[in-house]
PDB file of N, CA and C in Angstrom:
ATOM      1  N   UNK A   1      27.987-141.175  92.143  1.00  0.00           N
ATOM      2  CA  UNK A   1      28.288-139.921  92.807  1.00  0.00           C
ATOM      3  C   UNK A   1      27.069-139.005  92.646  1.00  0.00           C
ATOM      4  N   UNK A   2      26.619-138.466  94.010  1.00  0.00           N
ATOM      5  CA  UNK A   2      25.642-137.606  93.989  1.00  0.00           C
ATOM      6  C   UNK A   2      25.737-135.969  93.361  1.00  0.00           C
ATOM      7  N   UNK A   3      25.016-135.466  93.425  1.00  0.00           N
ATOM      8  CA  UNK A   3      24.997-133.986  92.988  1.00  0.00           C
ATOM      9  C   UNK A   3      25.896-133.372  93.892  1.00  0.00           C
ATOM     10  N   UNK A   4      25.646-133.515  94.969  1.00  0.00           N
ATOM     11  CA  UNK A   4      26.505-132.603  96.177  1.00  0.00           C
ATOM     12  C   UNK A   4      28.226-133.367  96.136  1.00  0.00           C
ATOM     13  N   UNK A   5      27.867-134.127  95.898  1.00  0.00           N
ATOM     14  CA  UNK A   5      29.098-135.099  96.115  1.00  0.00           C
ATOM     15  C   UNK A   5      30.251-135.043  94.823  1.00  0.00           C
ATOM     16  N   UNK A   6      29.311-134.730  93.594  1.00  0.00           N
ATOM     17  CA  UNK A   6      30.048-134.288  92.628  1.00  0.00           C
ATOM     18  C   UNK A   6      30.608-132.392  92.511  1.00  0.00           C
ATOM     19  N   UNK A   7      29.742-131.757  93.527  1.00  0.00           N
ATOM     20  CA  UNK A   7      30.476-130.820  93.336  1.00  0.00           C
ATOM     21  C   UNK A   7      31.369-130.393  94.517  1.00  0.00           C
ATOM     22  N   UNK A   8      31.400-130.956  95.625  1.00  0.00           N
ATOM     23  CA  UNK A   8      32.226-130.710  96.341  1.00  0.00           C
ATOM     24  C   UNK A   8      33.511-131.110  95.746  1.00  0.00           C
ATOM     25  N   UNK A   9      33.787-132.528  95.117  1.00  0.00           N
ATOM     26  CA  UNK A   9      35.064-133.037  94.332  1.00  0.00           C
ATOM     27  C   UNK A   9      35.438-131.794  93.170  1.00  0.00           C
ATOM     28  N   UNK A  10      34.480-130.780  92.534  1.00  0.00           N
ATOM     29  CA  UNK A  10      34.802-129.955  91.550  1.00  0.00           C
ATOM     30  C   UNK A  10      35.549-128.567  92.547  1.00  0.00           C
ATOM     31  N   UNK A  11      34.990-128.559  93.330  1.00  0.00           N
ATOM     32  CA  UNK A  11      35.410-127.282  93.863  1.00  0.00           C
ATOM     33  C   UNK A  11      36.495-127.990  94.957  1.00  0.00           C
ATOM     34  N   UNK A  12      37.129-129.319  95.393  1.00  0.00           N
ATOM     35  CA  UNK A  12      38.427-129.488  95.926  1.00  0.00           C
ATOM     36  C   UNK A  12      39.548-129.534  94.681  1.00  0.00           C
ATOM     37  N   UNK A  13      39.213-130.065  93.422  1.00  0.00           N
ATOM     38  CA  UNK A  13      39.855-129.867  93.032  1.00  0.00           C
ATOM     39  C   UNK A  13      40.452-128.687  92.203  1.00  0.00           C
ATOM     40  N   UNK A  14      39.204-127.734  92.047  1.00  0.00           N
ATOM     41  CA  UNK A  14      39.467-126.226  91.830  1.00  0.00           C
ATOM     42  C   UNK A  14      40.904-125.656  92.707  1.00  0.00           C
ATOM     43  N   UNK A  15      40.341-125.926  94.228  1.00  0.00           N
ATOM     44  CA  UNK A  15      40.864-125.340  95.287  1.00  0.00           C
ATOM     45  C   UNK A  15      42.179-125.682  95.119  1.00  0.00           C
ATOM     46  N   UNK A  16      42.973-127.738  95.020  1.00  0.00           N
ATOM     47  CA  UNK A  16      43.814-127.732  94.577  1.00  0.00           C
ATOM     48  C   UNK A  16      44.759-127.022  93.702  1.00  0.00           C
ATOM     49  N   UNK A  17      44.126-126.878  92.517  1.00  0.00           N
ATOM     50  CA  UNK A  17      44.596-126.230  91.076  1.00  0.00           C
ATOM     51  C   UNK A  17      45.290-125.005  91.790  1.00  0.00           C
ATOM     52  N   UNK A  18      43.904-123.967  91.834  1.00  0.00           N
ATOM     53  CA  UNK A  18      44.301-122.583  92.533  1.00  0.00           C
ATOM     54  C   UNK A  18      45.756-122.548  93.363  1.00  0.00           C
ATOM     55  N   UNK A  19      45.476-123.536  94.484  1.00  0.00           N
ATOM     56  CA  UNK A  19      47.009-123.515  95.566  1.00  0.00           C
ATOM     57  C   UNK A  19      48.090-123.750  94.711  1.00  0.00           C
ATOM     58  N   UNK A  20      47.994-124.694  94.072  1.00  0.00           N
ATOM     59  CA  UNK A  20      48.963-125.297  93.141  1.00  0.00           C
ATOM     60  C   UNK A  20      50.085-124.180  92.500  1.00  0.00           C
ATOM     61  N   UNK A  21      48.812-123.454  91.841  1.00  0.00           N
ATOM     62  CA  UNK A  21      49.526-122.428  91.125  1.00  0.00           C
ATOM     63  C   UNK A  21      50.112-121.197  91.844  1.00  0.00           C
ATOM     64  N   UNK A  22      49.189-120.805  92.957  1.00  0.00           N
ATOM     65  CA  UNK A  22      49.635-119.865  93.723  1.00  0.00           C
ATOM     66  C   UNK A  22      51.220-120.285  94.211  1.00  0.00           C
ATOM     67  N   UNK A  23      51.201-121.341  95.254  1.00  0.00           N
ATOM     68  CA  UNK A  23      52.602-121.940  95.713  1.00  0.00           C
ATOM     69  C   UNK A  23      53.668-121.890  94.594  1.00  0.00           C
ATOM     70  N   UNK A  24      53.296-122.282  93.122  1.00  0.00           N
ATOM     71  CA  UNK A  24      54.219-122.687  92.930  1.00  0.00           C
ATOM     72  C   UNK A  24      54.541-121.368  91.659  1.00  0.00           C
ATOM     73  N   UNK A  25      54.135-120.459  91.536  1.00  0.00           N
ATOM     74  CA  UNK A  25      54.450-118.902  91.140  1.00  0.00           C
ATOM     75  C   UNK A  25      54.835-117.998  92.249  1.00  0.00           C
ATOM     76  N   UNK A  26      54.787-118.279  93.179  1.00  0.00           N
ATOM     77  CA  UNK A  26      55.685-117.272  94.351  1.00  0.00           C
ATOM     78  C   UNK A  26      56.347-118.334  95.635  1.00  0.00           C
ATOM     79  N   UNK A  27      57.002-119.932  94.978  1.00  0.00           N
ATOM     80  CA  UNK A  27      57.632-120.302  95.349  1.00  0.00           C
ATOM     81  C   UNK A  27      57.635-120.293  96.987  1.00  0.00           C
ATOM     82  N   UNK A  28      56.379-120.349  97.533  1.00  0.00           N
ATOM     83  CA  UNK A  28      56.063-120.319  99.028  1.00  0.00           C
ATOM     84  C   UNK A  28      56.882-121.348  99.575  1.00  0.00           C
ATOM     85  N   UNK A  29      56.657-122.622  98.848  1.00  0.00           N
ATOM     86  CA  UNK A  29      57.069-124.255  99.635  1.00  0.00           C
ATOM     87  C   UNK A  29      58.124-124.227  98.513  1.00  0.00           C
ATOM     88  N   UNK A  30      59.289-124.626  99.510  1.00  0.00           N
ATOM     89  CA  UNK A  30      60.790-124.845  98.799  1.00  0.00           C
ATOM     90  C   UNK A  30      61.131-126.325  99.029  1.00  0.00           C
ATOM     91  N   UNK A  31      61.158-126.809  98.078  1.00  0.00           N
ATOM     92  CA  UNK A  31      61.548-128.403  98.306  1.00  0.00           C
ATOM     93  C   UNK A  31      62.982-128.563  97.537  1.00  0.00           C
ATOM     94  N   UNK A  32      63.630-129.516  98.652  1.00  0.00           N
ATOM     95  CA  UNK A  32      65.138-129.752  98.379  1.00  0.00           C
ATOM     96  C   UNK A  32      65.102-130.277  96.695  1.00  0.00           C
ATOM     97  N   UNK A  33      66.688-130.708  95.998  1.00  0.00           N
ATOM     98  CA  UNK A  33      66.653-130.993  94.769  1.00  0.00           C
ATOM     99  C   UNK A  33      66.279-132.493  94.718  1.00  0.00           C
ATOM    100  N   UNK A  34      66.666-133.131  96.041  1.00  0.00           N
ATOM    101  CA  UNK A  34      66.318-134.661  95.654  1.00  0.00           C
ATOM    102  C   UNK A  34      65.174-134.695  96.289  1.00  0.00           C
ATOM    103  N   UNK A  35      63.915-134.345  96.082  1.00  0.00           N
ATOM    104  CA  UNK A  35      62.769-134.570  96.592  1.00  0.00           C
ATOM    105  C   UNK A  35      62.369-135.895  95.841  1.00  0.00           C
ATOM    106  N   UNK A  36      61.909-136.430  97.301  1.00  0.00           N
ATOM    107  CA  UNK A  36      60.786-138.198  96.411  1.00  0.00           C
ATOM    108  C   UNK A  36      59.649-137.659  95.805  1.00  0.00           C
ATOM    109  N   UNK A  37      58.878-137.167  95.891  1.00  0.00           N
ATOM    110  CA  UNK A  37      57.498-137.009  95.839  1.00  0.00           C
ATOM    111  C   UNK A  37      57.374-135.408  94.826  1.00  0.00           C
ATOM    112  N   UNK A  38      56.355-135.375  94.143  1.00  0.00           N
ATOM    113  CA  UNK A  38      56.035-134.097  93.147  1.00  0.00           C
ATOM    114  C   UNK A  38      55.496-133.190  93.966  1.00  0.00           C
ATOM    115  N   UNK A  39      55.503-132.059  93.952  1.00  0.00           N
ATOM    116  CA  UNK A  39      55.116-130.306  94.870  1.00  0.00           C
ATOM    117  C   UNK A  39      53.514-130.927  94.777  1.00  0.00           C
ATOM    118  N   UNK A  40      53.039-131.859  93.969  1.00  0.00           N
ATOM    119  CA  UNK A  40      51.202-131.232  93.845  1.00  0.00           C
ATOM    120  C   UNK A  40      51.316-132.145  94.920  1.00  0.00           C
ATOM    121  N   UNK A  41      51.827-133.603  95.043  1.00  0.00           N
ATOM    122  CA  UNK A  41      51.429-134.300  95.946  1.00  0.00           C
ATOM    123  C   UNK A  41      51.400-133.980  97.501  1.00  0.00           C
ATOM    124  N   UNK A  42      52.305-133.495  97.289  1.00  0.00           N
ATOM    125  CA  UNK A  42      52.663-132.883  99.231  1.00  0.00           C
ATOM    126  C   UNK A  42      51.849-131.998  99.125  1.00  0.00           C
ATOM    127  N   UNK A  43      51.607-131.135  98.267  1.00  0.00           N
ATOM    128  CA  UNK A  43      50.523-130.027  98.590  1.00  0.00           C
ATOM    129  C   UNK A  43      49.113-130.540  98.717  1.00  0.00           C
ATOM    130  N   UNK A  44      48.788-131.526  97.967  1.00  0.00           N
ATOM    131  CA  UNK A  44      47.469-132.464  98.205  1.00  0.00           C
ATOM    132  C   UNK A  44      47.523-132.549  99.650  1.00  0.00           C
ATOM    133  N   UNK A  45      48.830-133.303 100.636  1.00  0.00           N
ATOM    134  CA  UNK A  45      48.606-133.652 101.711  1.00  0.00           C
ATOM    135  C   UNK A  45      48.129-132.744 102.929  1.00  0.00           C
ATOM    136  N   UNK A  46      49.053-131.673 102.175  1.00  0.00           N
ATOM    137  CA  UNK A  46      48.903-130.220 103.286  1.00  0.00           C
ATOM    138  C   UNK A  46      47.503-129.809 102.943  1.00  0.00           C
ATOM    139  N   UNK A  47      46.811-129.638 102.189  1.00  0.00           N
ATOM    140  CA  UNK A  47      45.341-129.370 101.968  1.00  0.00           C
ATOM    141  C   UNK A  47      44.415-130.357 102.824  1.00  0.00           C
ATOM    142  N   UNK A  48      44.919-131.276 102.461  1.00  0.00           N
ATOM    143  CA  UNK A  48      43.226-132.073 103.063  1.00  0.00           C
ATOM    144  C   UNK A  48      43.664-132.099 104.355  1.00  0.00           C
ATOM    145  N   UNK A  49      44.991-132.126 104.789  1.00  0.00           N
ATOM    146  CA  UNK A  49      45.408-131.968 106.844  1.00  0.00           C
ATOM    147  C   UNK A  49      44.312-130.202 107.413  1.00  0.00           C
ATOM    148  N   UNK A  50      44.475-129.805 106.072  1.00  0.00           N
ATOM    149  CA  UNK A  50      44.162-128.332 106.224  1.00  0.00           C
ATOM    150  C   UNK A  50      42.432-128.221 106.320  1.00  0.00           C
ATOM    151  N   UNK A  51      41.869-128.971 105.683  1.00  0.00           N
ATOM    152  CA  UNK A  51      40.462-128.971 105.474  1.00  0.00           C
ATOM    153  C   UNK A  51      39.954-130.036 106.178  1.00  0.00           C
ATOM    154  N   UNK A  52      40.488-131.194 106.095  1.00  0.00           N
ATOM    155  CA  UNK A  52      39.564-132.382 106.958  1.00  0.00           C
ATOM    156  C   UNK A  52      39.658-132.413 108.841  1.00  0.00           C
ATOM    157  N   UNK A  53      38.729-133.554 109.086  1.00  0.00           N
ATOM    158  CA  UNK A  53      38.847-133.687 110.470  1.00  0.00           C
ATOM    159  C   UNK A  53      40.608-134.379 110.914  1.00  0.00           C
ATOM    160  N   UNK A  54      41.326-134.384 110.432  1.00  0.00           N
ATOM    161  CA  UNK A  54      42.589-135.105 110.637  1.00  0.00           C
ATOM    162  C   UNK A  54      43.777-133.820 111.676  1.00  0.00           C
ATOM    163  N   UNK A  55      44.107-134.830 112.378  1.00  0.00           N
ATOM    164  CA  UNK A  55      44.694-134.050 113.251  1.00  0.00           C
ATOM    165  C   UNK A  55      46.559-134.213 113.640  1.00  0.00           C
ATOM    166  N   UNK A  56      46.958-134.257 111.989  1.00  0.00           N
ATOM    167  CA  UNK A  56      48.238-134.248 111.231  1.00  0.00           C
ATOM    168  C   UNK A  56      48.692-134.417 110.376  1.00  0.00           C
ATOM    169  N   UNK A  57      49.717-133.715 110.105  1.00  0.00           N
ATOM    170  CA  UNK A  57      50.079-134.550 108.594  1.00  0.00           C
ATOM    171  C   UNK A  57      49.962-136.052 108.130  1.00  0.00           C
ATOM    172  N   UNK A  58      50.392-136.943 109.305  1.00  0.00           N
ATOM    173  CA  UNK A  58      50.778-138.237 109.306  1.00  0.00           C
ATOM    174  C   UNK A  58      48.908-138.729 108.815  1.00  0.00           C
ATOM    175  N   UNK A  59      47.915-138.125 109.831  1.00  0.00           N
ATOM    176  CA  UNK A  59      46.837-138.928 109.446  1.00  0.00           C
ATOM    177  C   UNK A  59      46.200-138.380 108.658  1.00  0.00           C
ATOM    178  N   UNK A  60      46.066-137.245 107.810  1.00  0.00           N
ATOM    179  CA  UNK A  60      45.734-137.002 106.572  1.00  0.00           C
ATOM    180  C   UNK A  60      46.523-137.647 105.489  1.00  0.00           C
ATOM    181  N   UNK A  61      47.812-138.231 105.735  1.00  0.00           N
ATOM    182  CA  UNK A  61      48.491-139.080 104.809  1.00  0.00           C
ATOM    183  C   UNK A  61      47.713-140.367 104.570  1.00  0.00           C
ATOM    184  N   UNK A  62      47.256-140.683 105.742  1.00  0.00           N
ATOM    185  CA  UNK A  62      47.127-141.988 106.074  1.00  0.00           C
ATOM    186  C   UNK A  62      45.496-142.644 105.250  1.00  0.00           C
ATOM    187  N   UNK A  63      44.693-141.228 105.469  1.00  0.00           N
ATOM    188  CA  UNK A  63      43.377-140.800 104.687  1.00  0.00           C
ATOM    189  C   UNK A  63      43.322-141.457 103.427  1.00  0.00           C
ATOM    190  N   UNK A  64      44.617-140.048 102.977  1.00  0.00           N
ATOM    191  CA  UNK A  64      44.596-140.316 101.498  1.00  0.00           C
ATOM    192  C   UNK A  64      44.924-141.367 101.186  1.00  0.00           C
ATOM    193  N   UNK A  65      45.693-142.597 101.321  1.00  0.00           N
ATOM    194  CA  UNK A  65      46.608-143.829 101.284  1.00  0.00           C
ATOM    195  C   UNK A  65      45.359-144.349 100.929  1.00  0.00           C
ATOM    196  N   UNK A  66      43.913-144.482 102.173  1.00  0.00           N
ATOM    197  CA  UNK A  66      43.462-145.322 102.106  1.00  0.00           C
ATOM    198  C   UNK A  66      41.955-145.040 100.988  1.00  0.00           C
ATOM    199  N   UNK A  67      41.618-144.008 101.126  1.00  0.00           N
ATOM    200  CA  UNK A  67      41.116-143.539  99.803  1.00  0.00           C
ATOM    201  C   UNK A  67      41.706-143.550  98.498  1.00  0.00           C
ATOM    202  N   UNK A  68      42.771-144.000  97.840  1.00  0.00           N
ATOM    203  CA  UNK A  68      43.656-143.925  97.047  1.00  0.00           C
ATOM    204  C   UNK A  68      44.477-145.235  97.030  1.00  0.00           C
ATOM    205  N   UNK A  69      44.360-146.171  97.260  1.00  0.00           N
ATOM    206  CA  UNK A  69      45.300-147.004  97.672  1.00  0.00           C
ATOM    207  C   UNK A  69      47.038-147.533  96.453  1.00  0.00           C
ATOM    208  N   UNK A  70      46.221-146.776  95.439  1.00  0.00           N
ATOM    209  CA  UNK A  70      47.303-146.972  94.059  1.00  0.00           C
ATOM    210  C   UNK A  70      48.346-145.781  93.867  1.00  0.00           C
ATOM    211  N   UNK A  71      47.919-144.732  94.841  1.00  0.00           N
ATOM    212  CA  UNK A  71      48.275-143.742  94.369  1.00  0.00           C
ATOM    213  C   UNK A  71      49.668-143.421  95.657  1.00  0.00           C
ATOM    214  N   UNK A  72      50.984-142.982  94.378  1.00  0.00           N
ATOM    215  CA  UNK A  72      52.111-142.364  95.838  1.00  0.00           C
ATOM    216  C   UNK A  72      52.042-141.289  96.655  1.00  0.00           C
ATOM    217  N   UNK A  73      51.347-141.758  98.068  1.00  0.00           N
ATOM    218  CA  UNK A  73      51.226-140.152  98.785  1.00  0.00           C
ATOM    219  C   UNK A  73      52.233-140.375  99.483  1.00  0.00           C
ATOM    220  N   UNK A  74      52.530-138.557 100.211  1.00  0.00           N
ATOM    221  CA  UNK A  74      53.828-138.597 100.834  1.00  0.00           C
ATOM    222  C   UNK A  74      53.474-138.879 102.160  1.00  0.00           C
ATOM    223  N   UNK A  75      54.187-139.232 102.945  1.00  0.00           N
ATOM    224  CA  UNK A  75      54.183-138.755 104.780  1.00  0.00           C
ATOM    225  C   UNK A  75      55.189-138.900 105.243  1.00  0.00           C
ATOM    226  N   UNK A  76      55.464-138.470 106.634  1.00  0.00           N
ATOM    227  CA  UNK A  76      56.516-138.147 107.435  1.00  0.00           C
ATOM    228  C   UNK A  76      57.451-138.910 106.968  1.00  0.00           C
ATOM    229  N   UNK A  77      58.285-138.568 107.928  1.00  0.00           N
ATOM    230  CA  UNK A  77      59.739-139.448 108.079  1.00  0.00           C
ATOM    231  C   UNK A  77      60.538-138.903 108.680  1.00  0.00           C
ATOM    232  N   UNK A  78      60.804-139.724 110.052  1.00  0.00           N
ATOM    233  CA  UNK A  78      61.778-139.348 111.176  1.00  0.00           C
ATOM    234  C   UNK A  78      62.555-138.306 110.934  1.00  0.00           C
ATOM    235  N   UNK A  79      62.612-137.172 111.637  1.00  0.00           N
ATOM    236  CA  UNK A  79      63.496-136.280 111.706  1.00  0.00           C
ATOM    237  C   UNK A  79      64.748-136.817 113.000  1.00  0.00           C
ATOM    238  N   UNK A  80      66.033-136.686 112.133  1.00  0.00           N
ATOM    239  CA  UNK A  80      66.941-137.875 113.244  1.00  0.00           C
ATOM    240  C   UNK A  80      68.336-136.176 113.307  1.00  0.00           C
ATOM    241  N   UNK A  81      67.823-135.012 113.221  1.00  0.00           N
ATOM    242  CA  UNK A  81      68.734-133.864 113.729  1.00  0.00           C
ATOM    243  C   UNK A  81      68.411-133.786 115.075  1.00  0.00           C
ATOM    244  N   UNK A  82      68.906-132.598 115.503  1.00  0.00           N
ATOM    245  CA  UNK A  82      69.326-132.515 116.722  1.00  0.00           C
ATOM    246  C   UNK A  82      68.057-131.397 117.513  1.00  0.00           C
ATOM    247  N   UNK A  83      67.198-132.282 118.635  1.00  0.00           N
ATOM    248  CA  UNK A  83      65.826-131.381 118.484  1.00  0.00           C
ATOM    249  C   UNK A  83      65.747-129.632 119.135  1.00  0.00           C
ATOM    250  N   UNK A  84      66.979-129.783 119.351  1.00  0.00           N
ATOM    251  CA  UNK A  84      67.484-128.175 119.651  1.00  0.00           C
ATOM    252  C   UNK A  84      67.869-126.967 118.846  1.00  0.00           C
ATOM    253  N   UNK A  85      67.618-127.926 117.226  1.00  0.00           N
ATOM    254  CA  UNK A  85      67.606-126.762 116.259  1.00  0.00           C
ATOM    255  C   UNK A  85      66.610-125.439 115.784  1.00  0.00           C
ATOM    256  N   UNK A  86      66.811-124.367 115.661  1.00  0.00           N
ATOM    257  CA  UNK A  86      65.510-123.235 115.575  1.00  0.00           C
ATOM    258  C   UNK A  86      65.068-123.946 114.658  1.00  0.00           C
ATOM    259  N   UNK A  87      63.577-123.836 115.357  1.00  0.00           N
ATOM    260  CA  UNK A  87      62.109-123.709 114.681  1.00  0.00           C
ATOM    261  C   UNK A  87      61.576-125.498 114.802  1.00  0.00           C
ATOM    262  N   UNK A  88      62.570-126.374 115.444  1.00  0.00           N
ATOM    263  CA  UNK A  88      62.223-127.390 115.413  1.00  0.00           C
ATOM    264  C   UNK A  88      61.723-127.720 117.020  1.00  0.00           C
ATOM    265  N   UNK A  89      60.244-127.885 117.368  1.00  0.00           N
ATOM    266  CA  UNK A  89      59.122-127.898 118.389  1.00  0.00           C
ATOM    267  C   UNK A  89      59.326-129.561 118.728  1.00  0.00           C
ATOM    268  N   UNK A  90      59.494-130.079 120.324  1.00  0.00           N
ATOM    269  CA  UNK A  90      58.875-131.403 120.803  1.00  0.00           C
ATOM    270  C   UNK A  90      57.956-131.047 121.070  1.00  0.00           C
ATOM    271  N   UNK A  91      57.036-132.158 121.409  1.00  0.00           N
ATOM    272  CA  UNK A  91      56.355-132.697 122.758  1.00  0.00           C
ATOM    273  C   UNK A  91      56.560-133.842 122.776  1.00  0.00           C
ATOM    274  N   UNK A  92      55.585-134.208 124.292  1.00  0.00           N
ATOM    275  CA  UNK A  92      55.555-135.502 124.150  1.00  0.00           C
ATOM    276  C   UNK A  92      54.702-136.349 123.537  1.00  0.00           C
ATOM    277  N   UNK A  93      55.620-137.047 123.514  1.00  0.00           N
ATOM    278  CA  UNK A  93      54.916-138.401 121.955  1.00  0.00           C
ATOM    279  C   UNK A  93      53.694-138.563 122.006  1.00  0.00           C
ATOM    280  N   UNK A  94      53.123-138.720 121.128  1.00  0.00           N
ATOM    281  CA  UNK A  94      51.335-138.977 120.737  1.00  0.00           C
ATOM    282  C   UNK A  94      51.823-139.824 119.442  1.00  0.00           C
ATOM    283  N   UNK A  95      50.640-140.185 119.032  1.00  0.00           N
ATOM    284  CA  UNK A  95      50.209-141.288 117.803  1.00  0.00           C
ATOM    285  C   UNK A  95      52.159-141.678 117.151  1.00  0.00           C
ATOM    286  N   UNK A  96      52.612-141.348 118.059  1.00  0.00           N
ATOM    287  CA  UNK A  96      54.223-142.434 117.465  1.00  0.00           C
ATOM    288  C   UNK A  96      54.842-140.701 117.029  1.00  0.00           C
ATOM    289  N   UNK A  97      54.768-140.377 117.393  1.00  0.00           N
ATOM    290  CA  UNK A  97      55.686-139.309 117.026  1.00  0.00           C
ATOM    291  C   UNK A  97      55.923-137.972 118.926  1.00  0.00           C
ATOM    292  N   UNK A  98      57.157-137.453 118.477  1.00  0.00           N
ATOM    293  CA  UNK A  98      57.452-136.519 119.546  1.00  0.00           C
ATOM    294  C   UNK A  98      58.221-135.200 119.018  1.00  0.00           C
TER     295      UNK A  98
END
């Protein structure tokens, strides 16, 4: 790992930390009681969707998976309610999703 390369990894994972704590002292992201996955991990996902060239949750999941291959990241999973509920947006389908 290069110089630049080592500090960009110091200051993502700064950035992590920081969100981490922010989110999770004023309880921004509310996750149900049976959640699969730990608050840092989903928040990992929402960060790098947030910072990288990836153009969703699904393929910033998909990123990390493959940079990581040992590690449990989260991603989607079919929403099977009714798509007429507030705040829940279609379109039409792209990369497998609508």
């Amino acid at each position: 790992m290069n110089k630049n390369e080592s500090m960009m990894h110091t200051c993502s994972v700064s950035l992590l930390t920081t969100a981490f704590e922010m989110f999770r002292k004023y309880n921004i992201i509310k996750l149900p009681s049976n959640e699969d996955y730990e608050f840092e991990k989903i928040l990992n996902v929402l960060l790098h969707a947030a910072t990288s060239t990836s153009n969703s949750l699904e393929s910033a999941s998909n990123d990390l998976k493959r940079k990581n291959p040992e590690a449990k990241i989260p991603s989607s999973v079919p929403f099977c309610g009714d798509k007429n509920t507030p705040l829940i947006r279609g379109m039409k389908p792209k990369n497998g999703t609508s």
